[in-house]
N, C-alpha and C. Protein backbone atom coordinates (compact mmCIF):
# COMPACT_ATOMS: atom_id res chain seq x y z
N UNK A 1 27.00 18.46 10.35
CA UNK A 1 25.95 18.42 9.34
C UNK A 1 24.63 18.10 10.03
N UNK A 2 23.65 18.50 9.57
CA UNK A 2 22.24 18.54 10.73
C UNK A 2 21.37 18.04 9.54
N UNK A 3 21.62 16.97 9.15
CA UNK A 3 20.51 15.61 8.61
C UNK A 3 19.67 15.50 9.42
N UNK A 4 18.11 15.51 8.30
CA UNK A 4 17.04 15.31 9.06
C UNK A 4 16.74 13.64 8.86
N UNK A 5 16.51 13.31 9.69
CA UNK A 5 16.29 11.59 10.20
C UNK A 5 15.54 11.57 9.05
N UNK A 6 15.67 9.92 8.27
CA UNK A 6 14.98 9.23 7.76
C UNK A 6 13.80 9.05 8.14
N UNK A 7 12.75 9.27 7.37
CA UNK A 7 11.21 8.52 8.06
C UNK A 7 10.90 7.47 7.37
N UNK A 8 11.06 6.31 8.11
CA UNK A 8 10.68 4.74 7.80
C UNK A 8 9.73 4.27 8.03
N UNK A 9 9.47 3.68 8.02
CA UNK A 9 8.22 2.52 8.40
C UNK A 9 6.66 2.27 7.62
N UNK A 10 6.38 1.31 7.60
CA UNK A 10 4.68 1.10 7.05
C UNK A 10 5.10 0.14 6.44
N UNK A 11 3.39 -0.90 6.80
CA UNK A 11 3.66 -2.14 6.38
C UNK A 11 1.93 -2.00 5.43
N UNK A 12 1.85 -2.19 4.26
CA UNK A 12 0.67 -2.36 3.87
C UNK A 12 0.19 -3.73 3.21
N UNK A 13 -0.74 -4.25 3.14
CA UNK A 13 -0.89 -5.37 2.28
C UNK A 13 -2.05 -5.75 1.80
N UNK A 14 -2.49 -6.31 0.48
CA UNK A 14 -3.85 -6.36 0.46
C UNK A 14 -4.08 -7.99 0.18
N UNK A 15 -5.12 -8.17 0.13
CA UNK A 15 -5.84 -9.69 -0.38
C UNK A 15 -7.18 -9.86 -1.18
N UNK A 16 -7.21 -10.30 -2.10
CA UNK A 16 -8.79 -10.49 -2.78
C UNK A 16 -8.97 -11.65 -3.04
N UNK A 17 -9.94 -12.22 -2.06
CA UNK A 17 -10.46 -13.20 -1.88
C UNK A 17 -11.88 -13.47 -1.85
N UNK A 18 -12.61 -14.27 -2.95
CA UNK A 18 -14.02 -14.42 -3.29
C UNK A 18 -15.21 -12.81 -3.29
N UNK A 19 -14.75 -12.47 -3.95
CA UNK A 19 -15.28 -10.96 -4.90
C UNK A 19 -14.80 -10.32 -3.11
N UNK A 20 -14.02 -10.40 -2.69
CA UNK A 20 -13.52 -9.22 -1.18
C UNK A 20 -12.39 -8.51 -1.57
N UNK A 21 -11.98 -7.49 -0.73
CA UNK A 21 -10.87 -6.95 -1.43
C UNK A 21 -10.39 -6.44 -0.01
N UNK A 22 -9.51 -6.55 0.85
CA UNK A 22 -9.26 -5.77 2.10
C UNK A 22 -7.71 -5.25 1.94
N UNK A 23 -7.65 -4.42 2.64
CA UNK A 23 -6.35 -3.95 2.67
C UNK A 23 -6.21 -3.14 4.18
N UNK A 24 -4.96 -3.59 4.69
CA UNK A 24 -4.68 -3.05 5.84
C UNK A 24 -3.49 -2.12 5.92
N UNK A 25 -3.28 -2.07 6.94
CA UNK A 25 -1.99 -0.82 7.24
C UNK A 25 -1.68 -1.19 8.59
N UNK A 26 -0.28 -0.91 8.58
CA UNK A 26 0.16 -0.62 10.56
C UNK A 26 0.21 0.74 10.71
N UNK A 27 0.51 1.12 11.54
CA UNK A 27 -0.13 2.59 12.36
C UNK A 27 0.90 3.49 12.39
N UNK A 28 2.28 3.05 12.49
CA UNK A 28 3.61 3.47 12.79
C UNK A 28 4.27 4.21 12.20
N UNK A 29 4.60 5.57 12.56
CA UNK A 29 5.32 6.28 11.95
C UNK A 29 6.86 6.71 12.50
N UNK A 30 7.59 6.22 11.92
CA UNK A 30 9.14 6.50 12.67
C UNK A 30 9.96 7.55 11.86
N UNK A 31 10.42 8.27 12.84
CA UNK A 31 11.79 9.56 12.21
C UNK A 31 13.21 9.06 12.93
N UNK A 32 13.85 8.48 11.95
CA UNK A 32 15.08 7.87 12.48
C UNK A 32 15.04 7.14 13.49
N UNK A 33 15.40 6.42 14.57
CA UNK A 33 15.20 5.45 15.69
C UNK A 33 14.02 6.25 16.57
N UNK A 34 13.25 7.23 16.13
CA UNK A 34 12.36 7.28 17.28
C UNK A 34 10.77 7.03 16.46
N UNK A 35 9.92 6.63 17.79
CA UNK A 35 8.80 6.07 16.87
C UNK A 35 7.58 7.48 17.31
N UNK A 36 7.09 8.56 16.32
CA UNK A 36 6.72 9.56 16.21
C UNK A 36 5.11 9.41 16.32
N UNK A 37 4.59 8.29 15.62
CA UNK A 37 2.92 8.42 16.20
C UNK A 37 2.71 6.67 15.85
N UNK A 38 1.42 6.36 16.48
CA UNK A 38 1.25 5.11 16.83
C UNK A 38 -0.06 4.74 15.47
N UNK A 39 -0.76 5.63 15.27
CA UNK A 39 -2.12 5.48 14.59
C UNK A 39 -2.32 6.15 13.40
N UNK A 40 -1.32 6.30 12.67
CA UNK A 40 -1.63 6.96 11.70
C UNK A 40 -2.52 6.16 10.34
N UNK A 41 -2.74 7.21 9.67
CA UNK A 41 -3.91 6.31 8.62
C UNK A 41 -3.22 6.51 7.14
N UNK A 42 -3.16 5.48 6.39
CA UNK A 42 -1.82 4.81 5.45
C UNK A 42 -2.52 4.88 4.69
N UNK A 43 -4.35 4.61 4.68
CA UNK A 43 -4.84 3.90 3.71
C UNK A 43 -5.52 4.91 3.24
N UNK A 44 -6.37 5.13 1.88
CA UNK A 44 -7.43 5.89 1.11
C UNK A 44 -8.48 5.11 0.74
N UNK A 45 -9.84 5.70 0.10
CA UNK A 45 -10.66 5.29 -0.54
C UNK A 45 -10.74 6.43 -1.49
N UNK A 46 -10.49 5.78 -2.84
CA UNK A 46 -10.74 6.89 -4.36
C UNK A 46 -11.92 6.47 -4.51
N UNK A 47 -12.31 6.93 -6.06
CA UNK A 47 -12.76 7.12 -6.55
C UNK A 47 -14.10 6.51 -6.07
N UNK A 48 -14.87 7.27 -5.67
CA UNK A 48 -16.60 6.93 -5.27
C UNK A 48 -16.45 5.67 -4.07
N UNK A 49 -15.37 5.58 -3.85
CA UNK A 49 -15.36 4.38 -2.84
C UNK A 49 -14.68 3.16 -3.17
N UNK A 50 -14.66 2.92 -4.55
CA UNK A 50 -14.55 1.99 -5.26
C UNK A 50 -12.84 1.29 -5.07
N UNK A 51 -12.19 2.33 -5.21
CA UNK A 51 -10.30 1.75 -4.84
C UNK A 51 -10.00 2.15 -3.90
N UNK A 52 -9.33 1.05 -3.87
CA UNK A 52 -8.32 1.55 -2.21
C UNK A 52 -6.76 1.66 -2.54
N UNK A 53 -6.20 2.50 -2.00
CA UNK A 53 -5.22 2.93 -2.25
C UNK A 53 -4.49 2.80 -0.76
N UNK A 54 -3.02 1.96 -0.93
CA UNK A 54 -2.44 2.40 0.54
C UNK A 54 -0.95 2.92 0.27
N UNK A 55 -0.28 3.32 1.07
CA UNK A 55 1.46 3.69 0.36
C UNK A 55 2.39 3.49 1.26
N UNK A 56 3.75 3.59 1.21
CA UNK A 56 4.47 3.39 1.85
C UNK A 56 6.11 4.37 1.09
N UNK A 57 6.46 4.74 2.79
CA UNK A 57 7.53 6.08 1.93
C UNK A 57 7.07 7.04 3.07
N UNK A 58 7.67 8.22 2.01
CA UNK A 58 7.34 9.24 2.68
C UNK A 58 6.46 10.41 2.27
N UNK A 59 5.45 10.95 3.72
CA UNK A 59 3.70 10.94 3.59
C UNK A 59 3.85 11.75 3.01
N UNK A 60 4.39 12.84 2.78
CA UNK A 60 4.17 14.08 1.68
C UNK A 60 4.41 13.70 0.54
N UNK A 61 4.98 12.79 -0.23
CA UNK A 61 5.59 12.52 -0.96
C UNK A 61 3.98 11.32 -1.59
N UNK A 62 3.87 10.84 -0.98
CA UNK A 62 2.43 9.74 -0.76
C UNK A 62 1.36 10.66 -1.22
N UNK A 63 1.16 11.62 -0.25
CA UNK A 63 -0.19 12.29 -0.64
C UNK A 63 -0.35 13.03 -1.73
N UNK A 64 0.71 13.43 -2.39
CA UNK A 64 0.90 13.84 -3.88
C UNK A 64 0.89 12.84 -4.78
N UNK A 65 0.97 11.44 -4.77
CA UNK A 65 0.38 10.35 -5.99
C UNK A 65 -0.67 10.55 -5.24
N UNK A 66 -1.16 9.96 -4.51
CA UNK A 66 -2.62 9.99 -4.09
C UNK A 66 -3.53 10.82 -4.84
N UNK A 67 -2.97 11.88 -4.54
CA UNK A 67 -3.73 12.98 -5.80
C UNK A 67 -3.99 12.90 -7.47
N UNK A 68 -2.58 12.93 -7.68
CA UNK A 68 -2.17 12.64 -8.61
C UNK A 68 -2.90 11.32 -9.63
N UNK A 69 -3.27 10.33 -9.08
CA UNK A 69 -3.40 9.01 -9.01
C UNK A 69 -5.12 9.08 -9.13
N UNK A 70 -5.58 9.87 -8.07
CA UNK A 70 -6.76 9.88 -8.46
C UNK A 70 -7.17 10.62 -9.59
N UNK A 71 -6.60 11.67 -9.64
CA UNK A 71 -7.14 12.64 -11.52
C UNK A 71 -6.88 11.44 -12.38
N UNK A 72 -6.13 10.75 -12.65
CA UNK A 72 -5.93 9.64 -13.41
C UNK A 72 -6.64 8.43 -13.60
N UNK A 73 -7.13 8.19 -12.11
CA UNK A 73 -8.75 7.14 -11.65
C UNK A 73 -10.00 7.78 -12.39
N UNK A 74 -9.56 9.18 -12.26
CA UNK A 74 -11.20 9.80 -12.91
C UNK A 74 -10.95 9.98 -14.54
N UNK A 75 -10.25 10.25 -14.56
CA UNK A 75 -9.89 10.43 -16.28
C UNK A 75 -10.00 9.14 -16.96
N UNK A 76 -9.62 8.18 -16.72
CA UNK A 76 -9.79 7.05 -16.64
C UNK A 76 -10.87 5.95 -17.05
N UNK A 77 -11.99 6.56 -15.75
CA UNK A 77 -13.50 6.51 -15.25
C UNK A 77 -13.16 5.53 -14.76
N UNK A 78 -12.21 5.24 -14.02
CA UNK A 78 -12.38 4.06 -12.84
C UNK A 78 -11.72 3.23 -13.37
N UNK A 79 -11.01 3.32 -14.36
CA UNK A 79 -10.17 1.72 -14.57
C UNK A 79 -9.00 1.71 -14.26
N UNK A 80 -9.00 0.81 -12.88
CA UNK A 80 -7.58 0.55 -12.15
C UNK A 80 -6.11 0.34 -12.78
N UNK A 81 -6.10 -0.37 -13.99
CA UNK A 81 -5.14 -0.80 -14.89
C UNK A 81 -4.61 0.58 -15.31
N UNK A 82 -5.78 1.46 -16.47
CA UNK A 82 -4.97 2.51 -17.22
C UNK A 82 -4.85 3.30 -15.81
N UNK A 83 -5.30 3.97 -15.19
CA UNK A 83 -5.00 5.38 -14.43
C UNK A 83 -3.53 4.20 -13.26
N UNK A 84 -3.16 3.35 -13.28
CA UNK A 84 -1.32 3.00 -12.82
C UNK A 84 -0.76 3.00 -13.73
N UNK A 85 -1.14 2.57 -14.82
CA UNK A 85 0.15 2.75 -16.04
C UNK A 85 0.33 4.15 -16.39
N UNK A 86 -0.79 4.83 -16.39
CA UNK A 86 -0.79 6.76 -17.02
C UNK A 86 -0.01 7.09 -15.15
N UNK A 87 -0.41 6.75 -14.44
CA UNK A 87 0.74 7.65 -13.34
C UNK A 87 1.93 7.30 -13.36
N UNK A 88 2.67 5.72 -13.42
CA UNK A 88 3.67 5.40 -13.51
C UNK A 88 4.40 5.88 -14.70
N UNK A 89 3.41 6.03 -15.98
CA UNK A 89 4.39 7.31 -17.11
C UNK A 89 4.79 8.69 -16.26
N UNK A 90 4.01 9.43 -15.98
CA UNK A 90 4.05 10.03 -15.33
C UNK A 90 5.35 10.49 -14.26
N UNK A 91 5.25 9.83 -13.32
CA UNK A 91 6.08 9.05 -12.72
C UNK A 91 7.53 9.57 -13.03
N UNK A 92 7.74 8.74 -14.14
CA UNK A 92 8.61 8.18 -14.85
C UNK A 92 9.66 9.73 -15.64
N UNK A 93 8.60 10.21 -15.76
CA UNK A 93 9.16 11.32 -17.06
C UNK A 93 9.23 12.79 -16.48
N UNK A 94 8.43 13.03 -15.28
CA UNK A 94 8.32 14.39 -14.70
C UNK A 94 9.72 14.11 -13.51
N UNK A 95 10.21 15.54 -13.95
CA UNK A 95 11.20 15.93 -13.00
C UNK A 95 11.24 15.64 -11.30
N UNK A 96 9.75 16.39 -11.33
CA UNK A 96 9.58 16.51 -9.49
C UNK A 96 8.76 15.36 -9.37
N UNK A 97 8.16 14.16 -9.69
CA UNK A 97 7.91 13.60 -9.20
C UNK A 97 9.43 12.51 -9.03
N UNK A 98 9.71 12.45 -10.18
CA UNK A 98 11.04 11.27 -10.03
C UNK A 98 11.53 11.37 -8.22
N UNK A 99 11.28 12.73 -8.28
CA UNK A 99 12.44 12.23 -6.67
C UNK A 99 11.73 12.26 -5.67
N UNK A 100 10.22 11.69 -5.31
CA UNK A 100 8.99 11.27 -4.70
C UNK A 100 10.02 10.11 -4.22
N UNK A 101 9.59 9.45 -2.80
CA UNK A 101 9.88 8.24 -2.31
C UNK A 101 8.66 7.73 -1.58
N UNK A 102 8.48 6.95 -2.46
CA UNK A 102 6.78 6.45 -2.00
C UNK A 102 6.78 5.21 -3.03
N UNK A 103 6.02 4.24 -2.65
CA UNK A 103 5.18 3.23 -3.63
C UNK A 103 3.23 3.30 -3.14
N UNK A 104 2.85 2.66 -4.12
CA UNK A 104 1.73 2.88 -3.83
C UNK A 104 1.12 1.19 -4.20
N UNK A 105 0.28 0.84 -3.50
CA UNK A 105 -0.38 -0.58 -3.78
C UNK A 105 -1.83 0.13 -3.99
N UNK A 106 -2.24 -0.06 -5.25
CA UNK A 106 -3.93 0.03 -5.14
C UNK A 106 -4.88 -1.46 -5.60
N UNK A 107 -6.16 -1.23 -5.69
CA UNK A 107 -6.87 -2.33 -5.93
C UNK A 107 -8.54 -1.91 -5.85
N UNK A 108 -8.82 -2.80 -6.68
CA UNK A 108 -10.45 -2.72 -6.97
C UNK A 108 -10.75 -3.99 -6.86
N UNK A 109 -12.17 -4.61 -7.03
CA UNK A 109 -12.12 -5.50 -7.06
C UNK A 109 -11.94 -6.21 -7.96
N UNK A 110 -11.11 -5.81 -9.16
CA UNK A 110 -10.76 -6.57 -10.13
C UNK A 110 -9.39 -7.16 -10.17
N UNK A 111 -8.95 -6.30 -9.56
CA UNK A 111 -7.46 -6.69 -8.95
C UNK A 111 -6.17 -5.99 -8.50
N UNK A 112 -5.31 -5.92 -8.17
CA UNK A 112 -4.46 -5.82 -7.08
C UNK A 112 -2.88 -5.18 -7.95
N UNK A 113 -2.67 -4.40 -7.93
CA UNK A 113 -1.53 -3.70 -8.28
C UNK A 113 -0.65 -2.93 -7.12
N UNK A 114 0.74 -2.79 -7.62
CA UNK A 114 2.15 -1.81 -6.67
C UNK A 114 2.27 -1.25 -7.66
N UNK A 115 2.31 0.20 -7.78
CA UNK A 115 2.81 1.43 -8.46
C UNK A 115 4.35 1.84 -8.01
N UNK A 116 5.43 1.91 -8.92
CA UNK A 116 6.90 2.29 -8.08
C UNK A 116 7.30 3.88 -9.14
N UNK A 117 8.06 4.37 -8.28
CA UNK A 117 8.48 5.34 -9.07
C UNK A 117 9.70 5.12 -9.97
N UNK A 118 9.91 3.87 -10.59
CA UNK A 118 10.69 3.74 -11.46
C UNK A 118 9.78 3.27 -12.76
N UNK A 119 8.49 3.19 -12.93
CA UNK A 119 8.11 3.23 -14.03
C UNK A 119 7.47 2.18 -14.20
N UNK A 120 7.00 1.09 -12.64
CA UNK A 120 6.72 -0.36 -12.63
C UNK A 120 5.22 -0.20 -12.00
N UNK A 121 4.51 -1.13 -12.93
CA UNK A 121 3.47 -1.20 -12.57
C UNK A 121 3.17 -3.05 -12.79
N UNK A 122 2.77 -3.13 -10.95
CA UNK A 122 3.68 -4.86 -11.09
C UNK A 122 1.67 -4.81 -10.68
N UNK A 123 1.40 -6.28 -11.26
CA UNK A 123 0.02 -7.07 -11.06
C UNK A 123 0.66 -8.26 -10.43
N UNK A 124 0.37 -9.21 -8.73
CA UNK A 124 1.00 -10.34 -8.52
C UNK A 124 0.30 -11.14 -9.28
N UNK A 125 0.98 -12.29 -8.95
CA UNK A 125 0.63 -13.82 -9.90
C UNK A 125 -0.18 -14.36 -8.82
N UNK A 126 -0.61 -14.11 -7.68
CA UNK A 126 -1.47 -14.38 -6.75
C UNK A 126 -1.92 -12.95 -6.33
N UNK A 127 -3.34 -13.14 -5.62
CA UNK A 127 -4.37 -12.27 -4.88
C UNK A 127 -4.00 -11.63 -3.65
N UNK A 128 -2.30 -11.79 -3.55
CA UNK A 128 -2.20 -11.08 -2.76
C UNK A 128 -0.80 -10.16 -3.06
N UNK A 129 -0.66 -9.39 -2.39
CA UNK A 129 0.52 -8.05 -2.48
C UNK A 129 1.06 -7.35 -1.39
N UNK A 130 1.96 -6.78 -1.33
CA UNK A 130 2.77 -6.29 0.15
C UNK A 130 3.50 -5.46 -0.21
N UNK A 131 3.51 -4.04 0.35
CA UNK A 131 4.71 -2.71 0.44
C UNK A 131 5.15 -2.66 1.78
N UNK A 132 6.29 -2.10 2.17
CA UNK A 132 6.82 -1.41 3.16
C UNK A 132 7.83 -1.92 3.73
N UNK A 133 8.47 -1.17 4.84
CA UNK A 133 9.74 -1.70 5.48
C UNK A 133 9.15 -3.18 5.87
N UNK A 134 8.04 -3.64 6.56
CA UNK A 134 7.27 -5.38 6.97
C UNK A 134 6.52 -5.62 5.86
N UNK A 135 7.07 -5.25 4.61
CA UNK A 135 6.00 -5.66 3.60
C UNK A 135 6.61 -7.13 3.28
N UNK A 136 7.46 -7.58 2.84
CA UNK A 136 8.15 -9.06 2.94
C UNK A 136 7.88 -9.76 3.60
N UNK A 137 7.22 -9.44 5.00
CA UNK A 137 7.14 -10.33 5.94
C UNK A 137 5.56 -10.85 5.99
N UNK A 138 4.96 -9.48 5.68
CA UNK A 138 3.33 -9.18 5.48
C UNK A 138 2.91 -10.29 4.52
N UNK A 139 3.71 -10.03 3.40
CA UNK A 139 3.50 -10.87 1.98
C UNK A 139 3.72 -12.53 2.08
N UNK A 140 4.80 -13.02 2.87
CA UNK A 140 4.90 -14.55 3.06
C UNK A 140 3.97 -14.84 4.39
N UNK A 141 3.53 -14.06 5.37
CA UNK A 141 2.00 -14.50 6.10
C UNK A 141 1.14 -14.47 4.90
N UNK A 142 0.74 -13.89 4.12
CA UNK A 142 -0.52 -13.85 3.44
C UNK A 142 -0.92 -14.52 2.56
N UNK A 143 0.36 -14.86 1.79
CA UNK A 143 0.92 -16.28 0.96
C UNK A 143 0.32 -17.83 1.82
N UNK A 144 1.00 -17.96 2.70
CA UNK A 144 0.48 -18.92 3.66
C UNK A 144 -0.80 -18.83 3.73
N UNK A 145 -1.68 -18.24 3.80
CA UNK A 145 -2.48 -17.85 5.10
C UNK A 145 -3.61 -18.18 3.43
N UNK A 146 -3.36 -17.04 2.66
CA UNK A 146 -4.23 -17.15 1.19
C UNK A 146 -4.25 -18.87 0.77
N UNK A 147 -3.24 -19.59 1.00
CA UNK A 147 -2.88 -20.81 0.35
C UNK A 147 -3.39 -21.72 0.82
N UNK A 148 -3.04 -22.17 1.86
CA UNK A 148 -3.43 -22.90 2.71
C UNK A 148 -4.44 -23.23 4.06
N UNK A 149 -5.23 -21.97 3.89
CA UNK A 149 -6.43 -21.89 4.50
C UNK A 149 -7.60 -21.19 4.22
N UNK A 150 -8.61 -21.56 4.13
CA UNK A 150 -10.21 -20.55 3.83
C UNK A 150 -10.58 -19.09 4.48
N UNK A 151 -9.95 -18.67 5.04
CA UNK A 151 -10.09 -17.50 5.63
C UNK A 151 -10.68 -16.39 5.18
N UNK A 152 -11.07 -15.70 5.60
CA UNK A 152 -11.55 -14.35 4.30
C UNK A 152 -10.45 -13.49 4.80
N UNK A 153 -10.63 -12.42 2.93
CA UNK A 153 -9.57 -11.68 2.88
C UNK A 153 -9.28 -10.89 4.25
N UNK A 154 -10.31 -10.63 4.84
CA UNK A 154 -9.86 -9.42 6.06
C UNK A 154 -9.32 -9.88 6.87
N UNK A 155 -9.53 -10.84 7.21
CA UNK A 155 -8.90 -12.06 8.30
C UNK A 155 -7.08 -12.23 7.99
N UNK A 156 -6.84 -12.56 7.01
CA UNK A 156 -5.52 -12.47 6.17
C UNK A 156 -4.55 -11.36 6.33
N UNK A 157 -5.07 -10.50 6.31
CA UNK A 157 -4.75 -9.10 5.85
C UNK A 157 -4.16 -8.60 7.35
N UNK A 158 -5.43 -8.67 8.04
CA UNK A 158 -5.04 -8.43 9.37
C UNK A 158 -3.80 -9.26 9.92
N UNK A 159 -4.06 -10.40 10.03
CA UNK A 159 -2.87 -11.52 10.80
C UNK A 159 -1.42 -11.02 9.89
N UNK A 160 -1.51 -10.81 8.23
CA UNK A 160 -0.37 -10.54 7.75
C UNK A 160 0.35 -9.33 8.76
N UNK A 161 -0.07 -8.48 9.22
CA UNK A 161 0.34 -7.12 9.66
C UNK A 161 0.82 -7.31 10.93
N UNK A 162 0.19 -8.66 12.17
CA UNK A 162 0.21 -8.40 13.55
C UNK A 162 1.43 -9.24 13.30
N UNK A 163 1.33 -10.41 12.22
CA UNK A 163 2.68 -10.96 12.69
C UNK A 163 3.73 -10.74 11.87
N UNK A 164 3.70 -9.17 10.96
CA UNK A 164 4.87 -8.52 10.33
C UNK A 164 5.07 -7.78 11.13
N UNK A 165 4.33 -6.93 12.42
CA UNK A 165 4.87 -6.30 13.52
C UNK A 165 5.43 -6.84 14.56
N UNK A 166 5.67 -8.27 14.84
CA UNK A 166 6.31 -8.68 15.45
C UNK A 166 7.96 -8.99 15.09
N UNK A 167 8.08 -8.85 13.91
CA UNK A 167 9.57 -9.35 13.20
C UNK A 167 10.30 -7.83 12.94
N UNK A 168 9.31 -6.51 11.88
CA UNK A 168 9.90 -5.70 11.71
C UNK A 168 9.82 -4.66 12.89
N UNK A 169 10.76 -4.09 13.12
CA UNK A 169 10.93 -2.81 14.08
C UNK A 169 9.73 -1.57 13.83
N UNK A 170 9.82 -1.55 12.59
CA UNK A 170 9.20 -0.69 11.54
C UNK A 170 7.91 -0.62 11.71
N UNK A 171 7.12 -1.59 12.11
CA UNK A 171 5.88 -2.00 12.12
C UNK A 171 5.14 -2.01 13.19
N UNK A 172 4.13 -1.70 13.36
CA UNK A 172 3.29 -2.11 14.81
C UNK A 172 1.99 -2.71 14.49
N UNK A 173 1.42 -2.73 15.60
CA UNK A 173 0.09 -3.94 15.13
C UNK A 173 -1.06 -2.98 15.33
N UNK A 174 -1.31 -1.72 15.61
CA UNK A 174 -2.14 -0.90 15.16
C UNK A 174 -2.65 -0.83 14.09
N UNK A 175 -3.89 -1.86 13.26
CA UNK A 175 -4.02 -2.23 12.35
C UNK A 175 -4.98 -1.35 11.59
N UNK A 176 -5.26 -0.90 10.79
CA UNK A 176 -6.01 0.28 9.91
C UNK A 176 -6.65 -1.18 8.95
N UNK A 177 -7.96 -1.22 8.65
CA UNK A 177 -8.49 -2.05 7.21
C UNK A 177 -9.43 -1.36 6.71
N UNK A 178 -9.42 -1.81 5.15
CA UNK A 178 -10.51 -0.85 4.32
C UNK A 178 -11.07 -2.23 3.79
N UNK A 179 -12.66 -2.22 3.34
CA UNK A 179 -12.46 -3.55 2.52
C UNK A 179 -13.47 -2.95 0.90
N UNK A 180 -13.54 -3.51 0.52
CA UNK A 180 -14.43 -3.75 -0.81
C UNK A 180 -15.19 -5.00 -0.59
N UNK A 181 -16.66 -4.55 -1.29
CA UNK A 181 -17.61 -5.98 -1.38
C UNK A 181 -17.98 -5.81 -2.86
């Protein structure tokens, strides 16, 4: 049987901290145990600049919410809340997207959402959020890091990623950031 390798990896995470909004990415793209490019770019800027969008999954599969996601940002007119709940219907009810493998984390500076293709459109209970194979790991640095120290968001964001590339395989420290002011 001639299975094409799994493509794993990406660690994304964001933070909004005192009207900031950053969001990073690791670089890493893997096809089954081999690691395929070092720098790839995870992250977007929609609508006029205003959201950032990062994903995790797989990129064809990614760049179709992306799309998707933004007609919904514009229809919308920019409000982060309705255009994730109208894609996650979406989502939810269309044939060919159901079998998309991707999540998506977006954010404005109003706040911080994960889009899933089961119909979830999660807001954290803190300013910060995490996708990907090092997203768990991303998310309890940033937890820490948000909690217990003054840092600004970019600062956070970043360290979440170098020291989720040290734990996950998945991950590297080729760090991608977008921010919002």
């Amino acid at each position: 049987m001639n299975a094409i390798p799994h493509t794993r990896g990406t660690t994304v995470v964001a933070v909004r901290r005192n009207g900031k909004v950053a969001m990073s990415a690791d670089g890493q793209v893997t096809l089954g145990e081999t690691v395929v490019k070092q720098k790839a770019v995870k992250l977007r800027r929609l609508y006029n600049g205003k959201v950032l969008a990062g994903f995790a999954g797989s990129v064809a599969d990614a760049l179709a919410l992306f799309e998707r996601f933004e007609k919904h940002l514009d229809a919308a007119k920019g409000k982060l809340k309705k255009a994730a709940v109208d894609l996650a219907k979406e989502w939810r009810t269309d044939r060919y997207l159901r079998r998309l493998e991707a999540l998506l984390l977006v954010a404005d500076k109003e706040g911080l959402l994960l889009i899933s293709g089961s119909g979830e459109v999660i807001e954290p209970d803190e300013e910060v959020l995490a996708i990907g194979s090092g997203g768990p790991y991303a998310l309890a640095v940033a937890k820490a890091l948000f909690r217990f120290t003054s840092k600004p968001a970019e600062e956070i964001a970043k360290e979440a990623i170098h020291i989720a590339s040290e734990i996950c395989i998945y991950t590297n420290n080729e760090v991608i950031m977008e921010t919002l002011e």
